[in-house]
Protein backbone atom coordinates (compact mmCIF):
# COMPACT_ATOMS: atom_id res chain seq x y z
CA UNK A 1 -13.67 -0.33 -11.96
CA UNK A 2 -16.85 -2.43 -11.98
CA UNK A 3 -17.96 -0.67 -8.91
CA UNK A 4 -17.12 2.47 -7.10
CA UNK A 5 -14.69 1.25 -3.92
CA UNK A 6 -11.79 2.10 -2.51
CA UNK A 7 -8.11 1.60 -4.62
CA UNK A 8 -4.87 1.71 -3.84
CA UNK A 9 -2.22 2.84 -6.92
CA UNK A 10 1.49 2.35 -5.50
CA UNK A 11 4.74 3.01 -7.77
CA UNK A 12 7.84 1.00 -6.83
CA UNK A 13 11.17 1.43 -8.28
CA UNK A 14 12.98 -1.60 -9.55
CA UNK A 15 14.53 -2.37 -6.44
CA UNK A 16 11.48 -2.35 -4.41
CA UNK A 17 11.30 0.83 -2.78
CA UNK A 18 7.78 2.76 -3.35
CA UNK A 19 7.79 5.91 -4.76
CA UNK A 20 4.50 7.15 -4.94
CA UNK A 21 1.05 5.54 -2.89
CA UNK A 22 -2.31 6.98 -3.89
CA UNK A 23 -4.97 5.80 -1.86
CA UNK A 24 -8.60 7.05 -2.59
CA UNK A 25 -11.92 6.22 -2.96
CA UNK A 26 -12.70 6.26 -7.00
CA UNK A 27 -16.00 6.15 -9.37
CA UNK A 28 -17.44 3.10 -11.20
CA UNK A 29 -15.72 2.97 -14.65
CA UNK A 30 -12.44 4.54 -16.06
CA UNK A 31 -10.51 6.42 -13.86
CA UNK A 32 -7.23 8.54 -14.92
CA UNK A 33 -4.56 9.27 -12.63
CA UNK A 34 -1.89 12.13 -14.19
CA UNK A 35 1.96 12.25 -12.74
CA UNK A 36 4.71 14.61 -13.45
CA UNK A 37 8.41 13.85 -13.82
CA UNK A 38 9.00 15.72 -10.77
CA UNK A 39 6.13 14.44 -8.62
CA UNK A 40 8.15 11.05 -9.22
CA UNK A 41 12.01 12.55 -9.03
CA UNK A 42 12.98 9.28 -10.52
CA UNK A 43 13.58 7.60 -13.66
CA UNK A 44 14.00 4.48 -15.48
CA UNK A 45 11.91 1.54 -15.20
CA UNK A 46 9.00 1.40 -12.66
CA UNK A 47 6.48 -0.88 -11.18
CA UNK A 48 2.86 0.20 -10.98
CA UNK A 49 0.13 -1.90 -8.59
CA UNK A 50 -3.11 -1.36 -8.46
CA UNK A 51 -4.89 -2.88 -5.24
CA UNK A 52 -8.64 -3.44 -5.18
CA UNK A 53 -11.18 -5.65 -3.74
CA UNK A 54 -11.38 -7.32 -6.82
CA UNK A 55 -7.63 -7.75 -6.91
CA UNK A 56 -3.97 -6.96 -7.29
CA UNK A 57 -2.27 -6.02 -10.83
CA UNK A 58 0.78 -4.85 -11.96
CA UNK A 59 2.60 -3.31 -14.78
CA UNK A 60 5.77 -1.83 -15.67
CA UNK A 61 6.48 1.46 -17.14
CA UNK A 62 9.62 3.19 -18.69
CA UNK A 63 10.23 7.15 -17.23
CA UNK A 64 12.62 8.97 -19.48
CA UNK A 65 14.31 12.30 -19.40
């Protein structure tokens, strides 16, 4: 993050429905969020989004067994 602020990480399966929402307020720079298989009790391909003031991104990621 260019700036310490407030960010919003929310994990969506592929039909929509969230998953996981972290909301928190994080440091300037890299920041690392760590999950476990059973913290998401899902898997197969998921959506990751990222909300900040400086804007919205998403990616997709593959959870196998």
């Amino acid at each position: 993050l260019p700036h310490a602020e407030k960010a919003t990480l929310k994990i969506s399966d592929i039909s929509g429905r969230v998953v996981k929402m972290i909301s928190g307020d994080f440091e300037e720079g890299y920041n690392q969020i760590t999950l476990g298989k059973p913290e998401l009790n899902v898997s197969g391909v998921l959506y990751y989004e990222l909300v900040t003031s400086f804007g919205t991104q998403t990616r997709k990621m593959i959870v196998i067994e």
